[in-house]
C-alpha atoms as a PDB file:
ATOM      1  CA  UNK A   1      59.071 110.749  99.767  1.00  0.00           C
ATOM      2  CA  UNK A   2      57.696 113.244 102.646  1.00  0.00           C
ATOM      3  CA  UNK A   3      60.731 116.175 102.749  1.00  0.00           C
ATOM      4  CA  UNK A   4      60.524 115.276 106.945  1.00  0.00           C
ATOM      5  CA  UNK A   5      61.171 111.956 106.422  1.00  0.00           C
ATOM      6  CA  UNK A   6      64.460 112.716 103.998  1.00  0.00           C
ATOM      7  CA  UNK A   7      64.914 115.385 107.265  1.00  0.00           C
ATOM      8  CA  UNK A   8      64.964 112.121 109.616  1.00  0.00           C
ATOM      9  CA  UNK A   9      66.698 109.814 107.588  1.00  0.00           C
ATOM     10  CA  UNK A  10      69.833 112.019 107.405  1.00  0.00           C
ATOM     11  CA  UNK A  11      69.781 113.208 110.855  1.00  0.00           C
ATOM     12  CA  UNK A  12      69.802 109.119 111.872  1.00  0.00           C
ATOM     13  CA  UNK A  13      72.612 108.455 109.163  1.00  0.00           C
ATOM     14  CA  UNK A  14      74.781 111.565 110.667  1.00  0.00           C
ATOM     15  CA  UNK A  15      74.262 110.195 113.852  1.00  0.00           C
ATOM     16  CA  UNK A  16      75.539 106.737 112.503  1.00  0.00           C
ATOM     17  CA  UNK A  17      78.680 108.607 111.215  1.00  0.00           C
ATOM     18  CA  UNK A  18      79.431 110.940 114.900  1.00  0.00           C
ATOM     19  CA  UNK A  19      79.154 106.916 116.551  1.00  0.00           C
ATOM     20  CA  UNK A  20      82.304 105.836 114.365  1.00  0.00           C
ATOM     21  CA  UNK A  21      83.933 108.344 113.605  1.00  0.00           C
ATOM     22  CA  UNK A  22      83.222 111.444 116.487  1.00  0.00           C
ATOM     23  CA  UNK A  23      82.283 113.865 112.904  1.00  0.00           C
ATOM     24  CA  UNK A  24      79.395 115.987 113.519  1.00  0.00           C
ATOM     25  CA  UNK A  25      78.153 116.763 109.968  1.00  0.00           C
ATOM     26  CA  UNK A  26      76.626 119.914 108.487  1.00  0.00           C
ATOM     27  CA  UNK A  27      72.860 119.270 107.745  1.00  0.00           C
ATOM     28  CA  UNK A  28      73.522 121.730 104.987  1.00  0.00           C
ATOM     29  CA  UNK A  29      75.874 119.211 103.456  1.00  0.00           C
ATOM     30  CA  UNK A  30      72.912 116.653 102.905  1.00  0.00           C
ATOM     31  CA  UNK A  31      72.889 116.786  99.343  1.00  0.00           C
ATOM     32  CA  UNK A  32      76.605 116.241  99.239  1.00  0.00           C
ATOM     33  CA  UNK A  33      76.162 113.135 101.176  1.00  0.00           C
ATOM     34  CA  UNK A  34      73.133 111.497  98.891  1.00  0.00           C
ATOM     35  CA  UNK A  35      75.666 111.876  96.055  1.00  0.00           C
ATOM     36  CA  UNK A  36      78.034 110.247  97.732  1.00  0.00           C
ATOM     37  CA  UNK A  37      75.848 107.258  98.915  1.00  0.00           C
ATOM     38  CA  UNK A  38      74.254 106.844  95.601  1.00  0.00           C
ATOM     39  CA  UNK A  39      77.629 104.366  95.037  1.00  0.00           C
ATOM     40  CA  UNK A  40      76.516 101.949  98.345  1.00  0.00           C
ATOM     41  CA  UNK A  41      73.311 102.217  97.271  1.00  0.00           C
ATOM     42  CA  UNK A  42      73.639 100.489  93.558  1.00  0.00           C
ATOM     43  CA  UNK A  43      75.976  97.988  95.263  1.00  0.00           C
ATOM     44  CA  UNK A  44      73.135  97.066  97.882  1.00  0.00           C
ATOM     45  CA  UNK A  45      70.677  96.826  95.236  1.00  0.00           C
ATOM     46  CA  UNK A  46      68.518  99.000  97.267  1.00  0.00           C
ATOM     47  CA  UNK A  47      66.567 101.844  95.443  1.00  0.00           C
ATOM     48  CA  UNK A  48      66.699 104.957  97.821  1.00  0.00           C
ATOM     49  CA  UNK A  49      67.674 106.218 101.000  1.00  0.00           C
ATOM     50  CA  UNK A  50      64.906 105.208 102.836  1.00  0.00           C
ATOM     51  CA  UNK A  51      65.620 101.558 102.117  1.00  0.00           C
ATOM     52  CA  UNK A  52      69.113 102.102 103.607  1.00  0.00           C
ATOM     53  CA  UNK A  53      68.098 103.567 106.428  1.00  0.00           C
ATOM     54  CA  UNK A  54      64.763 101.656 107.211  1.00  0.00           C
ATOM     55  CA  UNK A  55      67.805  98.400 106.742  1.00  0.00           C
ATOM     56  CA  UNK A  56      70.512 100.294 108.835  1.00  0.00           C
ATOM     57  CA  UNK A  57      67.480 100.608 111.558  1.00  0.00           C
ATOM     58  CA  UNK A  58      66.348  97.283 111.534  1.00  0.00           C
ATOM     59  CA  UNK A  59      69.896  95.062 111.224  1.00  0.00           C
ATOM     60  CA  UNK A  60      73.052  95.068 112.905  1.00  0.00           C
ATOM     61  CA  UNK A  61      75.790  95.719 110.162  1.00  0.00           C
ATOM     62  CA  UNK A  62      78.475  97.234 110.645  1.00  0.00           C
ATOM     63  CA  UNK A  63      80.268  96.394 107.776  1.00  0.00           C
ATOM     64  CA  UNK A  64      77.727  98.567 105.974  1.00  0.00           C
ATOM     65  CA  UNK A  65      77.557 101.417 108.830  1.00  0.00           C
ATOM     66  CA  UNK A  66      81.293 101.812 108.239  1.00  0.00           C
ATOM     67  CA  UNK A  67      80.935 102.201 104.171  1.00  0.00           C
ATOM     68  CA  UNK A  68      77.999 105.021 104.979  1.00  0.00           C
ATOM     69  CA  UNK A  69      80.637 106.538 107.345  1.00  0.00           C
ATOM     70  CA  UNK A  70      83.358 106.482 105.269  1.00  0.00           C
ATOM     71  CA  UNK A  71      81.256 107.769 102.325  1.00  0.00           C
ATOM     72  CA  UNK A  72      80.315 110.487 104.269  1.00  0.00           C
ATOM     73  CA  UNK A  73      83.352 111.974 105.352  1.00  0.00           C
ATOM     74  CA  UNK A  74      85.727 111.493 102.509  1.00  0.00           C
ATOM     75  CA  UNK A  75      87.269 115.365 102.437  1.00  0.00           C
ATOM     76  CA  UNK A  76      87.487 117.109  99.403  1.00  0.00           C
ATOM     77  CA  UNK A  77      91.751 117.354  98.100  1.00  0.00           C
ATOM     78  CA  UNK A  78      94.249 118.571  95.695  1.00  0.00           C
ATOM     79  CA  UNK A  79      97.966 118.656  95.099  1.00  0.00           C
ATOM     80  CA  UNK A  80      99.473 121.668  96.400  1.00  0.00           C
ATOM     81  CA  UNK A  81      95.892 122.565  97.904  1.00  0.00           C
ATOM     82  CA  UNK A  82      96.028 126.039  99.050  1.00  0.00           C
ATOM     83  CA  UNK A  83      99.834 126.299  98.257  1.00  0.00           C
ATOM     84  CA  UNK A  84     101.122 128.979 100.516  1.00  0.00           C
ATOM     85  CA  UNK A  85     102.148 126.364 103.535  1.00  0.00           C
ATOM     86  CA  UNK A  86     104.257 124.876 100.884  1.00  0.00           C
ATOM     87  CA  UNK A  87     105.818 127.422  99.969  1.00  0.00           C
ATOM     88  CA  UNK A  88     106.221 128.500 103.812  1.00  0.00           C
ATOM     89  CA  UNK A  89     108.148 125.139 104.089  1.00  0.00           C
ATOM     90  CA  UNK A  90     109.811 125.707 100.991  1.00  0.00           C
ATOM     91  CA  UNK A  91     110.862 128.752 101.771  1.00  0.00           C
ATOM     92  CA  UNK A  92     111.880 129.077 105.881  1.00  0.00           C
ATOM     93  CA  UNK A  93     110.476 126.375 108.163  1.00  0.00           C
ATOM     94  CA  UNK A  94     112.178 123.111 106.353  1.00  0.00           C
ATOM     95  CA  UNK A  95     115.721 124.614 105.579  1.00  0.00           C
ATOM     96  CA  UNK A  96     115.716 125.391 109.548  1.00  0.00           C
ATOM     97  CA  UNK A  97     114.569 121.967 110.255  1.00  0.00           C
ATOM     98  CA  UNK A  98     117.046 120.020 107.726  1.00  0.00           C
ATOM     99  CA  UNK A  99     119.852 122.537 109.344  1.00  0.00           C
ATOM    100  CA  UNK A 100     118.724 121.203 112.995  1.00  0.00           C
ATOM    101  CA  UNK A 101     118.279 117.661 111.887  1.00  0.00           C
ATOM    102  CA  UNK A 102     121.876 117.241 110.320  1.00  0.00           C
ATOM    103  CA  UNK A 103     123.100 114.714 112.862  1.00  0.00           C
ATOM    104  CA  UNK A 104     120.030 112.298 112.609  1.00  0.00           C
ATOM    105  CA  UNK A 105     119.202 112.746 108.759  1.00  0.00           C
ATOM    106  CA  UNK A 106     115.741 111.823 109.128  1.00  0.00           C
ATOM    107  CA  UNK A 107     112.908 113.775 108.439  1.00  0.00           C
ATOM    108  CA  UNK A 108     109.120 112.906 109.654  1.00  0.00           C
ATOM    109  CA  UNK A 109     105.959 114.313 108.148  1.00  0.00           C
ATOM    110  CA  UNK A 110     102.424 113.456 108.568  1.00  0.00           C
ATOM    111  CA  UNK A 111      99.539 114.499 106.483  1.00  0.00           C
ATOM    112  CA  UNK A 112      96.047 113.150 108.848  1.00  0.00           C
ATOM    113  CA  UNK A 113      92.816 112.559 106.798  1.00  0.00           C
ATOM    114  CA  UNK A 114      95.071 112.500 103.895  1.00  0.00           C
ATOM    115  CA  UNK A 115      91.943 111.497 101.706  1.00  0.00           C
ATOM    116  CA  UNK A 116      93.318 109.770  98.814  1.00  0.00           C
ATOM    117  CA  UNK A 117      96.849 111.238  99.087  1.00  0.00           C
ATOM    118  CA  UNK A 118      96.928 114.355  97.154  1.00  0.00           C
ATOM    119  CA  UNK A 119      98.665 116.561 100.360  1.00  0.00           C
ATOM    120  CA  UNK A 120     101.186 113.606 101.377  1.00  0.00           C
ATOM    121  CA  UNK A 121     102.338 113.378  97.717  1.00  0.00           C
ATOM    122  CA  UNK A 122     102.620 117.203  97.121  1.00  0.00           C
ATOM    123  CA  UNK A 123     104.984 117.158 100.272  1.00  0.00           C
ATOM    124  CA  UNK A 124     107.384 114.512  99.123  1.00  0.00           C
ATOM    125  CA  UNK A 125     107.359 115.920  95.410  1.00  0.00           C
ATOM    126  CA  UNK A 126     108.482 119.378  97.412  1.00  0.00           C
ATOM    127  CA  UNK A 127     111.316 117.245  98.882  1.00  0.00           C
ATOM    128  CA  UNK A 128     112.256 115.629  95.624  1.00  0.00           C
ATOM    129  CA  UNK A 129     112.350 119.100  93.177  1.00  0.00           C
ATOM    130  CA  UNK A 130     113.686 121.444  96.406  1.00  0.00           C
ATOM    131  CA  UNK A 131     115.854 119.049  98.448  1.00  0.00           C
ATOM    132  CA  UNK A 132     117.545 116.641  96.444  1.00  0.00           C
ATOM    133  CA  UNK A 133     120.317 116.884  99.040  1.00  0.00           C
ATOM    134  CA  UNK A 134     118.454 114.564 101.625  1.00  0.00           C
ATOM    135  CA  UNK A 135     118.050 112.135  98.886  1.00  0.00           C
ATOM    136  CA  UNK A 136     120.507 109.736 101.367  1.00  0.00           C
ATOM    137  CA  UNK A 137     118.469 110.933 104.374  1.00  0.00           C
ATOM    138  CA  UNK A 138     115.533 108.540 105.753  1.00  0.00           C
ATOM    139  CA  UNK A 139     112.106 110.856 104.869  1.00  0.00           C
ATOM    140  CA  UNK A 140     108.777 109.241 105.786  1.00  0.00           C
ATOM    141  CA  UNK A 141     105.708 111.133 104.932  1.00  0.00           C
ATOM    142  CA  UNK A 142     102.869 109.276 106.493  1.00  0.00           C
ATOM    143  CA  UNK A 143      99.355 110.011 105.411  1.00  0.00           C
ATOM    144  CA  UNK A 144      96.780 108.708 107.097  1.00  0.00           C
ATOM    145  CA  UNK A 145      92.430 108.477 107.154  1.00  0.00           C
ATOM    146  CA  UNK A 146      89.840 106.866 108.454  1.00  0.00           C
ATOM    147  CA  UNK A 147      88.517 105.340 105.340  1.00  0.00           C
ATOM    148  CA  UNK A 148      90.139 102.312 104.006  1.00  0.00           C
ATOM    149  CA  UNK A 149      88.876 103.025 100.102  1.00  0.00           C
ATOM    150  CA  UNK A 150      90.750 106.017  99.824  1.00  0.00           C
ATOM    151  CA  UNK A 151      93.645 104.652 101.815  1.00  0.00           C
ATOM    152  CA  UNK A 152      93.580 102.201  99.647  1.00  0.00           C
ATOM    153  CA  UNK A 153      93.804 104.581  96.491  1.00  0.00           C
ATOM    154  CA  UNK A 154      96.317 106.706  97.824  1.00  0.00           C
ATOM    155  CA  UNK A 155      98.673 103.484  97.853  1.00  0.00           C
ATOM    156  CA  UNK A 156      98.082 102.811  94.078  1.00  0.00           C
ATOM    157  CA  UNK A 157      99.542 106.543  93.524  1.00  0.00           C
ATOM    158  CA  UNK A 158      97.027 106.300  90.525  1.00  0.00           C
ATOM    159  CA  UNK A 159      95.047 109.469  89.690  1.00  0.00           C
ATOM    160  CA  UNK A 160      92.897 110.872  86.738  1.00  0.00           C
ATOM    161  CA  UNK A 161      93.266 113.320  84.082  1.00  0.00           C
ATOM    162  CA  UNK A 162      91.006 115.601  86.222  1.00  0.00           C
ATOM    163  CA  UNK A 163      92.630 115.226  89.506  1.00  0.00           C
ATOM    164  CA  UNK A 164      96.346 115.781  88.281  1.00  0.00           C
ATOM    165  CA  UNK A 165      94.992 119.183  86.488  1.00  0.00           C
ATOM    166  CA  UNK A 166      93.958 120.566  90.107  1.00  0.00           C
ATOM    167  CA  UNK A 167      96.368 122.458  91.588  1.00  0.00           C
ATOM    168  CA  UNK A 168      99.705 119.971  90.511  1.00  0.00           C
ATOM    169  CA  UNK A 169     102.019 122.238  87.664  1.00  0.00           C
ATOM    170  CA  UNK A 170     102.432 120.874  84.690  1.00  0.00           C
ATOM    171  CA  UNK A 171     106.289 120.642  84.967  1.00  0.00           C
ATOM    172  CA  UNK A 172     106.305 117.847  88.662  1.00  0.00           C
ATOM    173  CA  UNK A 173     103.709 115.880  85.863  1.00  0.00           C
ATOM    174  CA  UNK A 174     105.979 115.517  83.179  1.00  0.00           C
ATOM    175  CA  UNK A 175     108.689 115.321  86.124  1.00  0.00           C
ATOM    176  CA  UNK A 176     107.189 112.532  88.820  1.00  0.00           C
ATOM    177  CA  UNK A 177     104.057 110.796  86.877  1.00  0.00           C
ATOM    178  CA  UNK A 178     104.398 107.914  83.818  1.00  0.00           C
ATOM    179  CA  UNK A 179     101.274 108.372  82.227  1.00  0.00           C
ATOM    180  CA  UNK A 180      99.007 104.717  82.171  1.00  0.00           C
ATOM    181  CA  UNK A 181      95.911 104.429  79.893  1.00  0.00           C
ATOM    182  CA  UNK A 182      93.419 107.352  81.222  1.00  0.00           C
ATOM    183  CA  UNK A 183      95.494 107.867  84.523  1.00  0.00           C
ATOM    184  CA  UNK A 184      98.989 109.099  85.738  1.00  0.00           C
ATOM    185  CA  UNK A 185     101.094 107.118  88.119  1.00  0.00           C
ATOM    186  CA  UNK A 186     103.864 108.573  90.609  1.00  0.00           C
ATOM    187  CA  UNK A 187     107.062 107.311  89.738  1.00  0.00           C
ATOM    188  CA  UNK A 188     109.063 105.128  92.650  1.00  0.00           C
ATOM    189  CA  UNK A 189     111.248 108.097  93.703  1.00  0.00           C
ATOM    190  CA  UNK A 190     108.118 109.748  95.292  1.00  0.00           C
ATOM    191  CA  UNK A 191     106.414 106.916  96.157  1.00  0.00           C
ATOM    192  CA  UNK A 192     108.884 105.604  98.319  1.00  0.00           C
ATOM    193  CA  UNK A 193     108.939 108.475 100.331  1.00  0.00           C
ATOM    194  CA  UNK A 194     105.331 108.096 101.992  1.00  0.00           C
ATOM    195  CA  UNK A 195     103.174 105.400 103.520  1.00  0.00           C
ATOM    196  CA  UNK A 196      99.696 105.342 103.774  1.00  0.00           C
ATOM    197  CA  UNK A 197      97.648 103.254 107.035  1.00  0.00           C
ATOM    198  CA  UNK A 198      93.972 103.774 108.193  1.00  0.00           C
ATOM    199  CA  UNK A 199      94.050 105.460 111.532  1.00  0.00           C
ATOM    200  CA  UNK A 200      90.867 106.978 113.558  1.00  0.00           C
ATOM    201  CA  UNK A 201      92.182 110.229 114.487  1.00  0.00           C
ATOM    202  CA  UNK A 202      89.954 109.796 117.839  1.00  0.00           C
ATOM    203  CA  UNK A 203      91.184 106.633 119.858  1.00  0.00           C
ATOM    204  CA  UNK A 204      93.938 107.589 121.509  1.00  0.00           C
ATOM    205  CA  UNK A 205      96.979 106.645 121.884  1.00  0.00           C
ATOM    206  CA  UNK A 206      97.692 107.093 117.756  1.00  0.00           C
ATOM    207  CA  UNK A 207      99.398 104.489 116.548  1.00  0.00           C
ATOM    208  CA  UNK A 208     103.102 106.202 116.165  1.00  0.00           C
ATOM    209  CA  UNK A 209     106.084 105.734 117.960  1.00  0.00           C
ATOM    210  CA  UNK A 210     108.413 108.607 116.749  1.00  0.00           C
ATOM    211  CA  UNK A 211     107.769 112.332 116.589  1.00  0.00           C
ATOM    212  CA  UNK A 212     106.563 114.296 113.608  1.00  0.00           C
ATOM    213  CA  UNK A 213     108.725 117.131 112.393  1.00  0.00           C
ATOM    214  CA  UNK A 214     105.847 118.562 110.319  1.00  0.00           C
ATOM    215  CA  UNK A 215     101.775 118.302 110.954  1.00  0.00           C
ATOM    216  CA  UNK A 216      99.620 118.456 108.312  1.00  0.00           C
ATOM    217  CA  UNK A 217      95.841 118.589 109.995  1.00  0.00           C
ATOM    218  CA  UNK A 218      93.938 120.965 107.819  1.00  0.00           C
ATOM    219  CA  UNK A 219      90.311 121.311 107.632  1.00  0.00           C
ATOM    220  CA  UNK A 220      89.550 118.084 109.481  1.00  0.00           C
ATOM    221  CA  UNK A 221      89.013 119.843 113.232  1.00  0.00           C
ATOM    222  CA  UNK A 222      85.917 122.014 111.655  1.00  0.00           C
ATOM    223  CA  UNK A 223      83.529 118.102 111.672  1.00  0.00           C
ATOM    224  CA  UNK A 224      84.555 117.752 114.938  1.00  0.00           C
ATOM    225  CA  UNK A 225      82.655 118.586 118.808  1.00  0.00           C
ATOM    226  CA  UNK A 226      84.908 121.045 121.128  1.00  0.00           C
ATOM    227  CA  UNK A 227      85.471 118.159 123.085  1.00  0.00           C
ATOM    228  CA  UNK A 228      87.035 116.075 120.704  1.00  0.00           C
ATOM    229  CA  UNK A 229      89.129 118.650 119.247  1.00  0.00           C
ATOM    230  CA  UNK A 230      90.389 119.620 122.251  1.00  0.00           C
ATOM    231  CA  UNK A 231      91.692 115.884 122.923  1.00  0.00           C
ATOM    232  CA  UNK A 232      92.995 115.522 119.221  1.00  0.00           C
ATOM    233  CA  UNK A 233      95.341 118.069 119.630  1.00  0.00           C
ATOM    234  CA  UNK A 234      96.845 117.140 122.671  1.00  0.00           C
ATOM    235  CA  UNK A 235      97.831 113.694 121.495  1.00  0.00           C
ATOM    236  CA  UNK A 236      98.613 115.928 118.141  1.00  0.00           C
ATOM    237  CA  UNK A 237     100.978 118.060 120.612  1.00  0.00           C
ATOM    238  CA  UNK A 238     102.566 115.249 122.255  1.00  0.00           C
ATOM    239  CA  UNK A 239     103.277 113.502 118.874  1.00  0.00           C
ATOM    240  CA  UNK A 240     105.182 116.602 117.261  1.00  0.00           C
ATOM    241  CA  UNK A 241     109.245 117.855 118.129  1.00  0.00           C
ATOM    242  CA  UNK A 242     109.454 120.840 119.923  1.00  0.00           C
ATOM    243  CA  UNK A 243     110.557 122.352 117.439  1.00  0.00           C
ATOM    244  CA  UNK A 244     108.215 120.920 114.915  1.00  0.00           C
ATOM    245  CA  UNK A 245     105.859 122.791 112.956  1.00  0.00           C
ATOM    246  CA  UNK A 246     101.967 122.217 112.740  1.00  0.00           C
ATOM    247  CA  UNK A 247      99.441 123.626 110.122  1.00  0.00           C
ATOM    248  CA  UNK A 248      95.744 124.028 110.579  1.00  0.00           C
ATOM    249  CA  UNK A 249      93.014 124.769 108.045  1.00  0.00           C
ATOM    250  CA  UNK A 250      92.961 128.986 107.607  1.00  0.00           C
ATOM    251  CA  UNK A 251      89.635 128.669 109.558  1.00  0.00           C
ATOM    252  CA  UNK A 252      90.746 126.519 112.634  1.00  0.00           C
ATOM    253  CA  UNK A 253      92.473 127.393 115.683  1.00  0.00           C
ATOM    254  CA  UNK A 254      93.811 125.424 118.846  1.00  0.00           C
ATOM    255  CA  UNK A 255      91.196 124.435 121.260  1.00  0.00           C
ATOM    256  CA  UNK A 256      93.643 125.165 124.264  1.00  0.00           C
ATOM    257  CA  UNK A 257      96.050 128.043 122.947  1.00  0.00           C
ATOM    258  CA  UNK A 258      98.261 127.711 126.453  1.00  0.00           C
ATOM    259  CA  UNK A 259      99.718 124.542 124.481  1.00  0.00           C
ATOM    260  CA  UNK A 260     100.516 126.214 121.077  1.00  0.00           C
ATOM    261  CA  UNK A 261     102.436 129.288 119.636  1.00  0.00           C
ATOM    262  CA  UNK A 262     101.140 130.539 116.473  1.00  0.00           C
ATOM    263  CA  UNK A 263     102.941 132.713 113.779  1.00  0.00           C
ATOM    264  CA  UNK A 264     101.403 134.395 110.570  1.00  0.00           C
ATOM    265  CA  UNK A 265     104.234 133.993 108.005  1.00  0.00           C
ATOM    266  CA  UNK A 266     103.700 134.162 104.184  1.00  0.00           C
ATOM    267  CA  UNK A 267      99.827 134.729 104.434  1.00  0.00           C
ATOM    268  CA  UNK A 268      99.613 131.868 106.712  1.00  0.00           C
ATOM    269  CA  UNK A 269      99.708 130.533 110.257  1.00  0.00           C
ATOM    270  CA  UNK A 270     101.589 127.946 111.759  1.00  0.00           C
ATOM    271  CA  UNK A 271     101.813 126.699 115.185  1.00  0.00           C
ATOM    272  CA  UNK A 272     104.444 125.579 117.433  1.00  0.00           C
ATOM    273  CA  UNK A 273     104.015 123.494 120.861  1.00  0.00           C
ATOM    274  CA  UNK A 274     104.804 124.994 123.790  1.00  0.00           C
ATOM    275  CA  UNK A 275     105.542 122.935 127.017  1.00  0.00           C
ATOM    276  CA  UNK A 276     102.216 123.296 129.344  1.00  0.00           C
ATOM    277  CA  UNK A 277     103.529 125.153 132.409  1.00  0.00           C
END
């Protein structure tokens, strides 16, 4: 196949993906994506790219559009990925939240495009080896993505040999996994701390009621036009406590810093929301 018309058939298919999902992909990242859509390909029956495309062009399927999407924007995770805003929270920020939350004994976290669960489990496995005071307290860790597959998977709480041996110490295995055939299962007691739902962190209002304590949105602002950001994280700032604590990817910053207060602490930054003047 011509190299232009490879060019062309990934420039329509990241167009596809910005239409659903508001991600504006990294040409350089092409490669990365064939992998990934080698899986819808098989399943199709269809033989290359082209043949998905020249279909995508030609037939009105969403069903299918969605797949490429979601295959296309799955984010690369680990437990305890880039551990120091753990250990931040360890450390300072939840001790002074659990102090100021004594009277309500709840606790609300949310890890968005939580992928297939790694982050939201790492949090409640902090709560469960640091904490074990608030085991009477009502802690919801809610992780949510746009793709239902790895939604889906982070539910099961099921992971491989290779994906427990990135970034997860050996002791929280032995300590919070039975081990099942080939894969290793969270036990109940970290399970039941988070829930996992398929949200599309761009239609607005988000689907939440109650106010987070602690945002997780790391590395998911970087796929996304100015615009966009800019209206995530104002429905991200109305959806956290004042005195809630939000973490970023290292790389991103706030759109609109008049809305946010950010602190370097332990080799990383956090951010607080101010109230707009």
């Amino acid at each position: 196949m011509p190299a232009t018309q490879v060019v062309t058939d990934f420039a329509f298919l990241r167009k596809l993906v910005q239409t659903h999902s508001q991600n504006v992909l990294d040409p350089s990242r092409d490669y990365v994506f064939q992998a990934r859509l080698s899986r819808i390909l098989r399943s199709r029956g269809m033989g290359s790219l082209a043949e998905l495309v020249e279909y995508l062009r030609s037939k009105s399927d969403v069903a299918l559009e969605l797949a490429v999407a979601d295959a296309m924007t799955i984010n690369e995770t680990s437990f305890f990925r880039d551990g120091r805003p753990f250990e931040l929270l360890r450390l300072v920020l939840l001790p002074k939240l659990i102090d100021a939350r004594r009277t309500t004994r709840a606790l609300r976290i949310w890890s968005a495009a939580c992928s297939t669960g790694q982050e939201a489990y790492s949090l409640a496995i902090l709560i469960r080896e640091h904490f074990p005071t608030l085991v009477n307290w009502n802690i919801r860790v809610e992780g949510t993505d746009i793709c239902e597959d790895v939604v889906n998977r982070a539910r099961s709480g099921r992971y491989q040999r290779i994906e427990v041996n990135r970034g997860l110490p050996a002791r929280f295995l032995v300590r919070y996994f039975e081990q099942d055939g080939d894969e290793w299962v969270l036990k109940p007691q970290v399970r039941s701390l988070c829930n996992f739902q398929k949200v599309n962190l761009c239609k607005y209002p988000l689907p939440f009621r109650a106010k987070f304590d602690v945002i997780f949105l790391r590395n998911v602002m970087l796929y996304f036009a100015p615009e966009t950001r800019l209206a995530l994280l104002s429905e991200v700032h109305r959806l956290l406590a004042p005195d809630g604590v939000l973490f970023l990817g290292s790389t991103e910053q706030p759109v609109d810093p008049s809305l946010w207060t950010a602190t370097l602490s332990g080799g990383t930054c956090h951010f607080r929301p101010r109230t707009p003047s």
